[in-house]
Protein backbone atom coordinates (compact mmCIF):
# COMPACT_ATOMS: atom_id res chain seq x y z
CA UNK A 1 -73.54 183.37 -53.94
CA UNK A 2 -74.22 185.99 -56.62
CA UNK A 3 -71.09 184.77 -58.42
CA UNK A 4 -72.81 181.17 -58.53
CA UNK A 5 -76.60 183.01 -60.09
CA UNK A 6 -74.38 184.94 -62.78
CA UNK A 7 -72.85 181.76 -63.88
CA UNK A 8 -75.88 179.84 -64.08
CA UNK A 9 -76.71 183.12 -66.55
CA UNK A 10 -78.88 185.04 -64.32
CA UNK A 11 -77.83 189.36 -65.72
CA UNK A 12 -75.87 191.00 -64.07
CA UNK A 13 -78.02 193.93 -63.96
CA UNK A 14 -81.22 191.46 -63.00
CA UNK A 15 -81.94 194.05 -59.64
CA UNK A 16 -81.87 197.15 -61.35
CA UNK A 17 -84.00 195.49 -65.06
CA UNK A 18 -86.64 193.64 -62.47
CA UNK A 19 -86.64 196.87 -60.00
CA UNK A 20 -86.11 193.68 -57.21
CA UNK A 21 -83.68 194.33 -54.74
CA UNK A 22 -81.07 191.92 -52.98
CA UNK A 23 -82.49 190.14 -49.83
CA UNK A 24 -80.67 189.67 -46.66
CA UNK A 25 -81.77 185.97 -44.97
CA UNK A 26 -82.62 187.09 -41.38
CA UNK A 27 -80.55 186.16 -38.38
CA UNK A 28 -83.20 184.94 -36.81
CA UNK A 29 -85.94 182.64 -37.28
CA UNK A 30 -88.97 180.44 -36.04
CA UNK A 31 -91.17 177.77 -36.52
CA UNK A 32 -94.51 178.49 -37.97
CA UNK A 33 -95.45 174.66 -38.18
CA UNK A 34 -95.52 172.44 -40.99
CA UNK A 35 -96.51 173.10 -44.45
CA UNK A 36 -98.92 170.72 -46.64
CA UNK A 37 -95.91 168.55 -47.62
CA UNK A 38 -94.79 168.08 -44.06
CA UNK A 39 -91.71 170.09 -44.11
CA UNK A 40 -91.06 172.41 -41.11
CA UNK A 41 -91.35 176.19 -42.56
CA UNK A 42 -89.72 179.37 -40.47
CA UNK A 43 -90.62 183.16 -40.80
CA UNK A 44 -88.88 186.34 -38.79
CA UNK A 45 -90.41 186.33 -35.25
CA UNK A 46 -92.37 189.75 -36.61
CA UNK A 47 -93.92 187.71 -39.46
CA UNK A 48 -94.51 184.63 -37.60
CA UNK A 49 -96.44 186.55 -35.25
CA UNK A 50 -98.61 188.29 -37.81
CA UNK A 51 -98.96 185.07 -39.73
CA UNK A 52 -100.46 183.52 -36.22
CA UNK A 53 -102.86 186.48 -36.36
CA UNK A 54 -104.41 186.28 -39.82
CA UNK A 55 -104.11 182.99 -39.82
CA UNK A 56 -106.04 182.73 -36.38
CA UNK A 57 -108.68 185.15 -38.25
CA UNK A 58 -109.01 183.19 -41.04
CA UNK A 59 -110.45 179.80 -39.28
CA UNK A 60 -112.51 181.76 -37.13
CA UNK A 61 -114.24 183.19 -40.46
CA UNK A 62 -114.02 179.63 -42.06
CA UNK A 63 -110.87 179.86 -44.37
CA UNK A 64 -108.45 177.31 -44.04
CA UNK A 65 -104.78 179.18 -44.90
CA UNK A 66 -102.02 176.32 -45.56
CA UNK A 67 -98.46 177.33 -45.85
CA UNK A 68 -96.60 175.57 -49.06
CA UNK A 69 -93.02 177.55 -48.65
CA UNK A 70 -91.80 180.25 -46.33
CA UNK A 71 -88.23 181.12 -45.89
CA UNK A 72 -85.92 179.85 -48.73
CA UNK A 73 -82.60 180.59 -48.36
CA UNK A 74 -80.42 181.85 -51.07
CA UNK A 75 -78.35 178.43 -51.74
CA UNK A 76 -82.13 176.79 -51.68
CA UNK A 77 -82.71 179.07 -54.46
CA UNK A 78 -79.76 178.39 -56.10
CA UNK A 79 -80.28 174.76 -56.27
CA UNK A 80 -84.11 175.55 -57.85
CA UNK A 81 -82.35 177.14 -60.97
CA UNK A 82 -79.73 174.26 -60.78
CA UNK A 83 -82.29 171.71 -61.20
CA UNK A 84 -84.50 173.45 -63.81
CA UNK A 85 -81.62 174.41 -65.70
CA UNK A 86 -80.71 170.84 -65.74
CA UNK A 87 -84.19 170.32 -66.85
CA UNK A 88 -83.81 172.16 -69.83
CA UNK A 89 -85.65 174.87 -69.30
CA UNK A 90 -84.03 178.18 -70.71
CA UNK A 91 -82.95 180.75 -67.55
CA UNK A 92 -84.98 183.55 -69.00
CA UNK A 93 -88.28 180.88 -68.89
CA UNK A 94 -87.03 180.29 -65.08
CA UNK A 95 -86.95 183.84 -64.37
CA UNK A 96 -90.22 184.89 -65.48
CA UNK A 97 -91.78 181.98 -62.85
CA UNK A 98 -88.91 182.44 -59.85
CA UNK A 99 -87.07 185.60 -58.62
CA UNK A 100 -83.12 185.08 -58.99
CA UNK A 101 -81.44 183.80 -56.17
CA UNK A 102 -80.44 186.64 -54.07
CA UNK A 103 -83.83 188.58 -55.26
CA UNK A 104 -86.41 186.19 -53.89
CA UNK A 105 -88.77 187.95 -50.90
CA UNK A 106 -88.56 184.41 -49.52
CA UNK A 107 -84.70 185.02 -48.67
CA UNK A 108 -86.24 187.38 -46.17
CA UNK A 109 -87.72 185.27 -44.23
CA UNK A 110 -90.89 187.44 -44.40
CA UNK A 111 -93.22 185.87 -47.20
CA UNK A 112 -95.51 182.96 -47.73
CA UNK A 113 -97.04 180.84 -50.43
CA UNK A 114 -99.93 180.02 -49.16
CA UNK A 115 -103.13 177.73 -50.34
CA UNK A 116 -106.57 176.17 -49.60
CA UNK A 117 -107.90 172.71 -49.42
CA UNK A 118 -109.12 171.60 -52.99
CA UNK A 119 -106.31 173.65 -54.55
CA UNK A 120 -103.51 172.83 -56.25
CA UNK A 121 -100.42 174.40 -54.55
CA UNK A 122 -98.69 177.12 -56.51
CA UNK A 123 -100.96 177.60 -59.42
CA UNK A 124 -103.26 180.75 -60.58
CA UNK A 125 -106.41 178.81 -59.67
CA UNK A 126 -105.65 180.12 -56.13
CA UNK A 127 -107.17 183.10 -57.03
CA UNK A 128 -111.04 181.82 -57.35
CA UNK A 129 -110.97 180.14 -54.14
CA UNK A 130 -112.50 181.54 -50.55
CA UNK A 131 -109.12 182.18 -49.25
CA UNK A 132 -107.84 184.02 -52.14
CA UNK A 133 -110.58 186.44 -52.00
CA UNK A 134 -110.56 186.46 -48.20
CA UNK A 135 -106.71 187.77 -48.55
CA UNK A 136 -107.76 190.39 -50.69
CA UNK A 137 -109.76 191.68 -48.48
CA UNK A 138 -108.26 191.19 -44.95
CA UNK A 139 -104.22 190.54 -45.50
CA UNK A 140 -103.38 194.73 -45.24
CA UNK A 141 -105.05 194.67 -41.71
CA UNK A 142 -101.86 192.48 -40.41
CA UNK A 143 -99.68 193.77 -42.93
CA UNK A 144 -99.68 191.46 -45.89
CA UNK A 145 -99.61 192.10 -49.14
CA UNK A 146 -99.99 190.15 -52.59
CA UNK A 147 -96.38 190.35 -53.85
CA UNK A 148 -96.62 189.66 -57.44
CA UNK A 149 -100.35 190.58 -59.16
CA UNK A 150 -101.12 190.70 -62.89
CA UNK A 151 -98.75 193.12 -65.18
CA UNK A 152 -96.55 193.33 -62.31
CA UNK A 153 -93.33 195.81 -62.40
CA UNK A 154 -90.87 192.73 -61.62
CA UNK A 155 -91.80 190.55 -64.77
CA UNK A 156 -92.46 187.98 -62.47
CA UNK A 157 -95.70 185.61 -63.38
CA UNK A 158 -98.93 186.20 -61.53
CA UNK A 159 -98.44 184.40 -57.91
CA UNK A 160 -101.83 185.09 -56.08
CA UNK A 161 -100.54 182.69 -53.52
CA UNK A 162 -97.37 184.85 -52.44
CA UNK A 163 -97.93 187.18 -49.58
CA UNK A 164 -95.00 188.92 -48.22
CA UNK A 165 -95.71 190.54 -44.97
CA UNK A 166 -94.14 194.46 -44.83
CA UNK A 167 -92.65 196.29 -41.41
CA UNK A 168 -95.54 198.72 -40.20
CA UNK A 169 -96.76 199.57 -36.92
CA UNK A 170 -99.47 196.87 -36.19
CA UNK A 171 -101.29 195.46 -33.29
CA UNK A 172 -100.50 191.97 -35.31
């Protein structure tokens, strides 16, 4: 599958430049319900069960968390650059907005792009909304964190809605 994102042009030293490392899609995975465009969306077990949890915390404090992607897998990704390359949109333009296939924390099956009614999915007005802030403040209790903030180390665009959920020792 790597063979496929070089050819498309993705560097061959993408990992090491963007300090992103390869993902492995999980074995396993389950349901966490549908997203806002009615497609199913899975998560690890681990994740799904901490999603559950904030997510449960959320509408009992009044914030209303809706999933818009979870796990990708890597030909999913694949097919993204495909179709924006076929777009005409330069690869190094693509990779500034989307981790290379093979790179993306949504190969893991552990992260989430999330929004809030009266929000457009996937852009940075996200980040003024109720949810947004109520992330900031609660998502490290069940082991959530914002993947990709401002001046990031991956030269990745500003995502407030990506959380990735991170192995720790939780009662999540």
């Amino acid at each position: 599958m790597l063979e496929r994102a070089f050819a498309l042009g993705v560097p061959r030293d993408y990992g090491r430049t963007r300090k992103l490392r390869l993902q492995r899609e999980p074995v396993r995975l389950v349901s966490i319900g549908r997203d806002v465009h009615g497609r199913e969306q899975w998560l690890q077990p681990r994740a799904a069960r901490a999603f559950a949890a904030i997510r449960a915390r959320a509408t009992r404090d009044g914030v209303d968390l809706q999933v818009v992607s979870a796990f990708r897998s890597i030909e999913y990704q694949l097919g993204i650059v495909e179709r924006k390359l076929a777009r005409g949109q330069p690869i190094d333009d693509i990779l500034r907005v989307s981790a290379a296939p093979g790179y993306s924390e949504h190969h893991s099956g552990r992260c989430l792009d999330l929004t809030t009614p009266g929000f457009a999915a996937l852009e940075e007005e996200f980040e003024h909304s109720s949810a947004f802030a109520w992330l900031t403040r609660h998502a490290r209790d069940f082991g959530f964190t914002l993947s990709y903030p401002r001046g990031n180390a991956h030269g990745i665009a500003y995502e407030p809605w990506h959380w990735c959920w991170r192995r720790r020792t939780s009662s999540h």
